[in-house]
PDB file of N, CA and C in Angstrom:
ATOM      1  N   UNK A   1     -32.903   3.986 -26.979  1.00  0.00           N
ATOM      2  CA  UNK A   1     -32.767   4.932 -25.896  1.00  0.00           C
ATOM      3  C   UNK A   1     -31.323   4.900 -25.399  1.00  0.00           C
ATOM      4  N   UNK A   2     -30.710   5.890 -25.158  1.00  0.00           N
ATOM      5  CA  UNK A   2     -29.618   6.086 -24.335  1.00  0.00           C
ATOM      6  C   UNK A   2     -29.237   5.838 -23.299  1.00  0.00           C
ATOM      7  N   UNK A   3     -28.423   5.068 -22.821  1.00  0.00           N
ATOM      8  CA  UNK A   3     -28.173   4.905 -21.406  1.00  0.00           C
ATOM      9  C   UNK A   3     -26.691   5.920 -20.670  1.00  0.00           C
ATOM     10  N   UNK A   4     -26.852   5.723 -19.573  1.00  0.00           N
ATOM     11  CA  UNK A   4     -25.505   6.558 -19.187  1.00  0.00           C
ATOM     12  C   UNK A   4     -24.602   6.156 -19.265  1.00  0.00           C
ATOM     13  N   UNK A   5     -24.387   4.829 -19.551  1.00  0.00           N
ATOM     14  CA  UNK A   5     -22.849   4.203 -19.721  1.00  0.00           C
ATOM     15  C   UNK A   5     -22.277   5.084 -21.239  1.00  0.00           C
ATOM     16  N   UNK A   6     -23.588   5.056 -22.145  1.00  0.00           N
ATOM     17  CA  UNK A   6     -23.373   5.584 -23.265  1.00  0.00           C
ATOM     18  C   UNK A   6     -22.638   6.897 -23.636  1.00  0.00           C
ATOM     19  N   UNK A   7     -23.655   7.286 -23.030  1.00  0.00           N
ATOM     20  CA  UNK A   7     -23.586   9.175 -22.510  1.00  0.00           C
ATOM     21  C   UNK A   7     -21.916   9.738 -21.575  1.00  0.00           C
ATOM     22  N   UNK A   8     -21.569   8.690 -21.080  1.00  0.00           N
ATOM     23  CA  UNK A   8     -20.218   8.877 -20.192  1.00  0.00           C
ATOM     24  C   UNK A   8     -19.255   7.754 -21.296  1.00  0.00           C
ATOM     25  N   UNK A   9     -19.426   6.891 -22.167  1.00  0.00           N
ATOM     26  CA  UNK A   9     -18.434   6.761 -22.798  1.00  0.00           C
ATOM     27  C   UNK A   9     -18.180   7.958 -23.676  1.00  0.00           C
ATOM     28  N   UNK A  10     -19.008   8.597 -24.655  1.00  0.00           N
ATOM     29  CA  UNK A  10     -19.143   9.269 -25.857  1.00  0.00           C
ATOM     30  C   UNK A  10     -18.998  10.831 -25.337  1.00  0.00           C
ATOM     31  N   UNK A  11     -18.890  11.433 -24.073  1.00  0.00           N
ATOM     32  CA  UNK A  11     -18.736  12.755 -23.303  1.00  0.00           C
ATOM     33  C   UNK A  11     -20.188  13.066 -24.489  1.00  0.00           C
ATOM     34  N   UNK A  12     -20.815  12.697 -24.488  1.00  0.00           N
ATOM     35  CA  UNK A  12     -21.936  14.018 -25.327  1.00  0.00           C
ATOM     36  C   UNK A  12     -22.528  14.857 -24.361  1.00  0.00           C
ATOM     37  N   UNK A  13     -22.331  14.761 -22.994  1.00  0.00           N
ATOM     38  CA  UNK A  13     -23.033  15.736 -22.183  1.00  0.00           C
ATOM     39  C   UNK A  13     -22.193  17.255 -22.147  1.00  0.00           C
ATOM     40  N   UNK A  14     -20.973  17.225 -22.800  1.00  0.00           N
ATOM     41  CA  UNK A  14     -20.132  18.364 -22.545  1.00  0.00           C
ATOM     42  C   UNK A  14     -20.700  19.409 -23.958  1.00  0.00           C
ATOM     43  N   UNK A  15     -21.814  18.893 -24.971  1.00  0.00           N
ATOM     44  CA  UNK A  15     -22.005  19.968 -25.744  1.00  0.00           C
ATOM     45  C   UNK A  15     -23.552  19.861 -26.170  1.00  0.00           C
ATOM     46  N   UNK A  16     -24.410  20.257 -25.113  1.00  0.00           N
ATOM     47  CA  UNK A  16     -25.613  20.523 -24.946  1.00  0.00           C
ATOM     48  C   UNK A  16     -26.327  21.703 -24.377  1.00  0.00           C
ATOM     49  N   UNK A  17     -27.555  21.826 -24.239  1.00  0.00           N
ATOM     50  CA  UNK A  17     -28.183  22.848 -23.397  1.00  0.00           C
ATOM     51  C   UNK A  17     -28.640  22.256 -22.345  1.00  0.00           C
ATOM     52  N   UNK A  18     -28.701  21.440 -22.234  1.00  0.00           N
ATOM     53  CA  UNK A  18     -28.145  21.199 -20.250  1.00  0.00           C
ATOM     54  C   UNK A  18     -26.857  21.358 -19.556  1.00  0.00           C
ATOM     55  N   UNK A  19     -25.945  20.903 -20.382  1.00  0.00           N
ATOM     56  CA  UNK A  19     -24.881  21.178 -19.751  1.00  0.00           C
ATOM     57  C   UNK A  19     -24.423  22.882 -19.554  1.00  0.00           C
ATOM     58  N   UNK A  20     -24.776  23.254 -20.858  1.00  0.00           N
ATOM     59  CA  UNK A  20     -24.524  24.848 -21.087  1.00  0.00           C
ATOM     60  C   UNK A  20     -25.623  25.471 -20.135  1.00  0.00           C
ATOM     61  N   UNK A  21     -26.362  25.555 -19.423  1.00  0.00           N
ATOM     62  CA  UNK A  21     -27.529  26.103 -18.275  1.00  0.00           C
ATOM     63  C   UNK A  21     -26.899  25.534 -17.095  1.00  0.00           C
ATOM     64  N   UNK A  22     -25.682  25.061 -16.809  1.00  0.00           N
ATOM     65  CA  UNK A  22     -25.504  24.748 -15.376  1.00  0.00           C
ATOM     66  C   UNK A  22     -24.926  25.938 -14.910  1.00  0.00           C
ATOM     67  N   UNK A  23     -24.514  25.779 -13.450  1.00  0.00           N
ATOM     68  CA  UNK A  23     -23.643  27.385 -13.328  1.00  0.00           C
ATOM     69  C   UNK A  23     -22.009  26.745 -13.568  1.00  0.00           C
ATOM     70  N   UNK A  24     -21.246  27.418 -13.127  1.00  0.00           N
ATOM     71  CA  UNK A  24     -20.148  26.849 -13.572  1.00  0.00           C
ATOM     72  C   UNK A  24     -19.027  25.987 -12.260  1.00  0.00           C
ATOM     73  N   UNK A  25     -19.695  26.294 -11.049  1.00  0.00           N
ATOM     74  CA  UNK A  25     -19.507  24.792 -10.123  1.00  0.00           C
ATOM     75  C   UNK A  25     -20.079  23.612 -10.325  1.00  0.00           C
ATOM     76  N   UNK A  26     -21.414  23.145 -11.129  1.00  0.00           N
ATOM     77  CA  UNK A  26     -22.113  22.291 -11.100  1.00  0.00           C
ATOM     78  C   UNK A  26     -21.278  21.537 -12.683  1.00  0.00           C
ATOM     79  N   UNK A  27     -20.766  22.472 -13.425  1.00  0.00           N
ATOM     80  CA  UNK A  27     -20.456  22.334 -14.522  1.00  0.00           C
ATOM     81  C   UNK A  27     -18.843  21.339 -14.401  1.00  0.00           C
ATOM     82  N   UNK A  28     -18.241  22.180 -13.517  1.00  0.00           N
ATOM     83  CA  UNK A  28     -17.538  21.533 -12.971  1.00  0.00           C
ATOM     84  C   UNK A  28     -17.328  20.178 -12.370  1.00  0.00           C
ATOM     85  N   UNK A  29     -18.672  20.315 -11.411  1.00  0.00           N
ATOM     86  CA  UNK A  29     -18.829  19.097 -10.810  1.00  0.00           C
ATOM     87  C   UNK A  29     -19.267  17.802 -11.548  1.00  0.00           C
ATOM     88  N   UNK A  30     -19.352  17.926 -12.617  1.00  0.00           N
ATOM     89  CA  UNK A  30     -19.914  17.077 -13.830  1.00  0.00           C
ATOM     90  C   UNK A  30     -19.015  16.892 -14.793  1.00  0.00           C
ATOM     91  N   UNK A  31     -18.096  17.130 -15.095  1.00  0.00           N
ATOM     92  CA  UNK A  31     -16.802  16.992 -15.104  1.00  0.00           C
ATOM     93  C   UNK A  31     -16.284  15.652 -14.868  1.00  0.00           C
ATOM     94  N   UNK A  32     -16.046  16.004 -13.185  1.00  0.00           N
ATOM     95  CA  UNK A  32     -14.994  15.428 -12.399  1.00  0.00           C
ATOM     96  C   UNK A  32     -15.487  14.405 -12.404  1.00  0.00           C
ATOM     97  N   UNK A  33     -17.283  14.031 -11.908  1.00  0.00           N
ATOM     98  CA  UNK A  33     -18.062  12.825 -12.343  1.00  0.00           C
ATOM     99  C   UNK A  33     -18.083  11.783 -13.421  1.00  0.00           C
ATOM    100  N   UNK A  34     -17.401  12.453 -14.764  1.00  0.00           N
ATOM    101  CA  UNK A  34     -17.605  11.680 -16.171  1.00  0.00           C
ATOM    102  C   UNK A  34     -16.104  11.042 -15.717  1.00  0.00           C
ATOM    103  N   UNK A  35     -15.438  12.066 -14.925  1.00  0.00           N
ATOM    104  CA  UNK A  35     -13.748  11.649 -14.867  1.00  0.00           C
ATOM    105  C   UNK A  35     -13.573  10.711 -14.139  1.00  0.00           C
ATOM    106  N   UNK A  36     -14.454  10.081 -12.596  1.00  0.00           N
ATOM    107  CA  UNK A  36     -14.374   9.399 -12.057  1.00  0.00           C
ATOM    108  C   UNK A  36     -15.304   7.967 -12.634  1.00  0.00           C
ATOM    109  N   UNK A  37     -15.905   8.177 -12.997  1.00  0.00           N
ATOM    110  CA  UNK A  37     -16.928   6.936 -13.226  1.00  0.00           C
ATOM    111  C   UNK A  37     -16.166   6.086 -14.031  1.00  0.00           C
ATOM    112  N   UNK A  38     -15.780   4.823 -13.516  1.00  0.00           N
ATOM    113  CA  UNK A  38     -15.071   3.691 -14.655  1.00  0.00           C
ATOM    114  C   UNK A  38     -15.528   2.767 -15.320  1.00  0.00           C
ATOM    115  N   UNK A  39     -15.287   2.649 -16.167  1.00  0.00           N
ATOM    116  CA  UNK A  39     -16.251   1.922 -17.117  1.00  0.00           C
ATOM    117  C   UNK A  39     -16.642   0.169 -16.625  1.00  0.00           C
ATOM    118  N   UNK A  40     -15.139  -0.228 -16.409  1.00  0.00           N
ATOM    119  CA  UNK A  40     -15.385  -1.421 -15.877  1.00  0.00           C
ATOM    120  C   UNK A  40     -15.719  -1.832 -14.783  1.00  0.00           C
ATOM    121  N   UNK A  41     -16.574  -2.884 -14.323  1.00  0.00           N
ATOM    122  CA  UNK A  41     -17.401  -3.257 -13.042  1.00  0.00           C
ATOM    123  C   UNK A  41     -18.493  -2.587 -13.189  1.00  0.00           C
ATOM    124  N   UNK A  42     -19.388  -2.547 -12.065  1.00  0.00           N
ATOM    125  CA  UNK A  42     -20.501  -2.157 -11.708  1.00  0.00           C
ATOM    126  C   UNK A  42     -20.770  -0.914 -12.516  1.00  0.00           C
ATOM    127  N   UNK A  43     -21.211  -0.416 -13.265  1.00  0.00           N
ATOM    128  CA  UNK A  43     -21.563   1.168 -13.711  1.00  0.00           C
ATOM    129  C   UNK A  43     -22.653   1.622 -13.073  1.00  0.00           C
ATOM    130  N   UNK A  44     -23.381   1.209 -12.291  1.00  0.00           N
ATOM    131  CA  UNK A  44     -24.286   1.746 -11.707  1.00  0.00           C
ATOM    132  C   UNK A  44     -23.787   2.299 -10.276  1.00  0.00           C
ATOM    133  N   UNK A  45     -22.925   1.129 -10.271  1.00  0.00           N
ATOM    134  CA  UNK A  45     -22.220   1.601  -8.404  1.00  0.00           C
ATOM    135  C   UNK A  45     -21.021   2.477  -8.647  1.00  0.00           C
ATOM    136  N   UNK A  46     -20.526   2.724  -9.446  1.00  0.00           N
ATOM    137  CA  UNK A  46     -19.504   3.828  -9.954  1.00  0.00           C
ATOM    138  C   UNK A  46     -19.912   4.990  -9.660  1.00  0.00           C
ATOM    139  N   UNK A  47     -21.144   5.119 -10.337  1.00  0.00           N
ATOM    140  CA  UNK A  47     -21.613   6.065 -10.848  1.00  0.00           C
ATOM    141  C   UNK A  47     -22.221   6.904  -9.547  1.00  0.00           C
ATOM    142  N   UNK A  48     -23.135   5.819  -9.136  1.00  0.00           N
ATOM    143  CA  UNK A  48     -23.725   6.578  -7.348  1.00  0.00           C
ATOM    144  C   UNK A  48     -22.789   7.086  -6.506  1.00  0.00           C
ATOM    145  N   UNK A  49     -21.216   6.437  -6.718  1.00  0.00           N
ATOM    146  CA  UNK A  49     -19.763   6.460  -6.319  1.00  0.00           C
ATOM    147  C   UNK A  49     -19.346   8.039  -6.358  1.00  0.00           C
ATOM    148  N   UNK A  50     -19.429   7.993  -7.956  1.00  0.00           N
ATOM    149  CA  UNK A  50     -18.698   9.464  -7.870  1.00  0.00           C
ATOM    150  C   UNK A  50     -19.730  10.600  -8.176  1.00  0.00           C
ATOM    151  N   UNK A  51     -21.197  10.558  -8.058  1.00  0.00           N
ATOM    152  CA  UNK A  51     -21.763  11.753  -8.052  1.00  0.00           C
ATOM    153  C   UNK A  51     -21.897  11.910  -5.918  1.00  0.00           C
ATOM    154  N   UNK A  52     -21.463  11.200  -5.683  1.00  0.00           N
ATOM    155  CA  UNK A  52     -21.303  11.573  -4.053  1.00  0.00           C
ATOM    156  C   UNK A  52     -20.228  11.993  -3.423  1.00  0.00           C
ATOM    157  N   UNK A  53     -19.461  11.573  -4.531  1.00  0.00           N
ATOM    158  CA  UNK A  53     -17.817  11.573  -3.689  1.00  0.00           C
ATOM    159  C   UNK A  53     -17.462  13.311  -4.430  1.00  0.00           C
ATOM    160  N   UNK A  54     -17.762  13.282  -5.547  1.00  0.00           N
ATOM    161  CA  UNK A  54     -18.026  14.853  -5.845  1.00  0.00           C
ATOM    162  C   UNK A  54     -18.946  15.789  -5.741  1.00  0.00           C
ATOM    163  N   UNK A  55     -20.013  15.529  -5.056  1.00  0.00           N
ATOM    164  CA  UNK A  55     -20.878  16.495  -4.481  1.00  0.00           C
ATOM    165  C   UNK A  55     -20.785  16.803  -3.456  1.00  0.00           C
ATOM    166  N   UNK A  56     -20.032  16.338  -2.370  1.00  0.00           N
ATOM    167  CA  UNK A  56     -19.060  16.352  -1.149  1.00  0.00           C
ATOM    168  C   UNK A  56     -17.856  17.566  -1.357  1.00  0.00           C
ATOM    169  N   UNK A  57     -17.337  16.899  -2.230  1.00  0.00           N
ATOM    170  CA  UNK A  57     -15.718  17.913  -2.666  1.00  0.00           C
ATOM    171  C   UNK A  57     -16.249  19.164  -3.057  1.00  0.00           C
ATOM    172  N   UNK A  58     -17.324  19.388  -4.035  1.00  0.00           N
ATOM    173  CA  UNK A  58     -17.557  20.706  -4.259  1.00  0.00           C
ATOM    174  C   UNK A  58     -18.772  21.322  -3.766  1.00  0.00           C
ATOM    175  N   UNK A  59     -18.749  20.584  -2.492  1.00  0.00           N
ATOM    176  CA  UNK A  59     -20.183  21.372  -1.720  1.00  0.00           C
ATOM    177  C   UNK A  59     -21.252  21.591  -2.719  1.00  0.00           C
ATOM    178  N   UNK A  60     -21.715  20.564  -3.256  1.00  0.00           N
ATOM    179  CA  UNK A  60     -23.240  21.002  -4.051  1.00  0.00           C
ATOM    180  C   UNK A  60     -23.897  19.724  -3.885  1.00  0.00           C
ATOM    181  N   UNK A  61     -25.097  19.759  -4.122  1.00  0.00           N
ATOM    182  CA  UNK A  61     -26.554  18.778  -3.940  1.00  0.00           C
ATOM    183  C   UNK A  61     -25.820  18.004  -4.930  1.00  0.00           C
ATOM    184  N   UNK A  62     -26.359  16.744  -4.243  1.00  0.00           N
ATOM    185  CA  UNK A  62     -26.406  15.228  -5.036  1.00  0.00           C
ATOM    186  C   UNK A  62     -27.290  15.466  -5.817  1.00  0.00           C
ATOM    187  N   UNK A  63     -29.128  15.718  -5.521  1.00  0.00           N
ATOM    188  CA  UNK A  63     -30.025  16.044  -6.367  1.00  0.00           C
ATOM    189  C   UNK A  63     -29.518  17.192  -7.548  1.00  0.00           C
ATOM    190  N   UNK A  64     -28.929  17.852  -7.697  1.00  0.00           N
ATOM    191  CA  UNK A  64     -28.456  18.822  -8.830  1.00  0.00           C
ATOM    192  C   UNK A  64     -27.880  18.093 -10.136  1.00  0.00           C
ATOM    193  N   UNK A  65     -26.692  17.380  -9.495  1.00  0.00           N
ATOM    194  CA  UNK A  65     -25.836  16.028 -10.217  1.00  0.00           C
ATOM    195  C   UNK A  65     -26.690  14.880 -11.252  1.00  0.00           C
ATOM    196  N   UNK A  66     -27.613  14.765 -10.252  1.00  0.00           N
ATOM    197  CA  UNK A  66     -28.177  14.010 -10.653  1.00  0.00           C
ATOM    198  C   UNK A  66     -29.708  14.285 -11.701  1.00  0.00           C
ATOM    199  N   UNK A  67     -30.076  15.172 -11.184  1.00  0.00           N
ATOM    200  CA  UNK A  67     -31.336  15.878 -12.344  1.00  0.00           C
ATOM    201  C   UNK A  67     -30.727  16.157 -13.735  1.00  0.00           C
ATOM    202  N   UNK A  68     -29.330  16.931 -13.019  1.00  0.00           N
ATOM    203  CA  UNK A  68     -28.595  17.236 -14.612  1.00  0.00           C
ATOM    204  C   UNK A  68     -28.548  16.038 -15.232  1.00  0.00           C
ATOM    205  N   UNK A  69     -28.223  14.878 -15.009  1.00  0.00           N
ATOM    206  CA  UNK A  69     -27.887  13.256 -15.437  1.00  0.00           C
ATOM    207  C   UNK A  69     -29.345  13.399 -16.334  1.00  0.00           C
ATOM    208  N   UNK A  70     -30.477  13.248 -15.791  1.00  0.00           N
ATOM    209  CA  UNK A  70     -31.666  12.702 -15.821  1.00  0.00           C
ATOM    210  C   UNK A  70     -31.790  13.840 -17.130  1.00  0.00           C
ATOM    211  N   UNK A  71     -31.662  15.196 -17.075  1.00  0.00           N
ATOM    212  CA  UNK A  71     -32.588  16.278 -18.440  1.00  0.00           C
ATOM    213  C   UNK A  71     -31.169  15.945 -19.345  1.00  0.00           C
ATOM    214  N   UNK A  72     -29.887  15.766 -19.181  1.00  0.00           N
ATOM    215  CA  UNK A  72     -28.980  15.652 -20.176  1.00  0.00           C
ATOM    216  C   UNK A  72     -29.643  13.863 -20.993  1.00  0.00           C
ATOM    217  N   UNK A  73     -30.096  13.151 -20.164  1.00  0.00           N
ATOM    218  CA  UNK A  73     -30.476  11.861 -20.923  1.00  0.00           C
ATOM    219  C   UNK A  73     -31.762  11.850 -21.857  1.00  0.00           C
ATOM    220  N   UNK A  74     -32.977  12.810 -21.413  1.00  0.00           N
ATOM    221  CA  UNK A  74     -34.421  13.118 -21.934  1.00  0.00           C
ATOM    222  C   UNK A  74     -33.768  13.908 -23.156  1.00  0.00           C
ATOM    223  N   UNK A  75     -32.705  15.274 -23.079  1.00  0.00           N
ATOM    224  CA  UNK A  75     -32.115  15.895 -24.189  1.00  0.00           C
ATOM    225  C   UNK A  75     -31.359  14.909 -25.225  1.00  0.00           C
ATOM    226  N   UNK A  76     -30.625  14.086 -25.118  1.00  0.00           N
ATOM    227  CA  UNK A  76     -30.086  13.221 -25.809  1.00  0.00           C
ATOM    228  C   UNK A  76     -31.191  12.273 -26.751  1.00  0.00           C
ATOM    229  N   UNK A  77     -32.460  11.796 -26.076  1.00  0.00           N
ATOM    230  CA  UNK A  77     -33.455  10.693 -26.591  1.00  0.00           C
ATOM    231  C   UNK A  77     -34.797  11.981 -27.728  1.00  0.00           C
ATOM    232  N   UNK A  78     -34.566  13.451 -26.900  1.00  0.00           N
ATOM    233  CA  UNK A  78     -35.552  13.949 -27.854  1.00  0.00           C
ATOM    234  C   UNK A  78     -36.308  14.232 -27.128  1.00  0.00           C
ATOM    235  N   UNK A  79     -36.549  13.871 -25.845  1.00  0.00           N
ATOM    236  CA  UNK A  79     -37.936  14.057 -24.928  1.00  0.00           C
ATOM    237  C   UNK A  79     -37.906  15.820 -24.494  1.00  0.00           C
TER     238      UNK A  79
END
């Protein structure tokens, strides 16, 4: 199974049909997320880090950020 460390080392979320069904602020905002999240230290606290700190900047739902996370990971495993 895939994890997100995976998924944010390897960018595979930038050529899917989740990513391609976002609108193109959210698309954006997912982006800036893969751009902020650092690999080293905590990846879990990174990660909660910058889907907040960019759902703030571009005025959109944390829940959006984050569902996309969740169907881009089920798309990746096959589910």
């Amino acid at each position: 199974m895939q994890k997100v460390s995976q998924l944010i080392q390897t960018q595979q979320a930038f050529n899917s049909k989740s990513y391609n069904d976002l609108s193109p602020v959210l698309k954006e905002a997912i982006n800036d997320t893969m751009k902020l999240v650092k690999s080293d230290g905590n990846l879990l606290f990174n990660f909660e880090n910058a889907i907040n700190k960019v759902a703030e900047f571009h005025n959109v739902n944390k829940d959006d950020i984050e569902e996309y996370f969740d169907n881009e990971l089920k798309e990746q495993v096959g589910e």
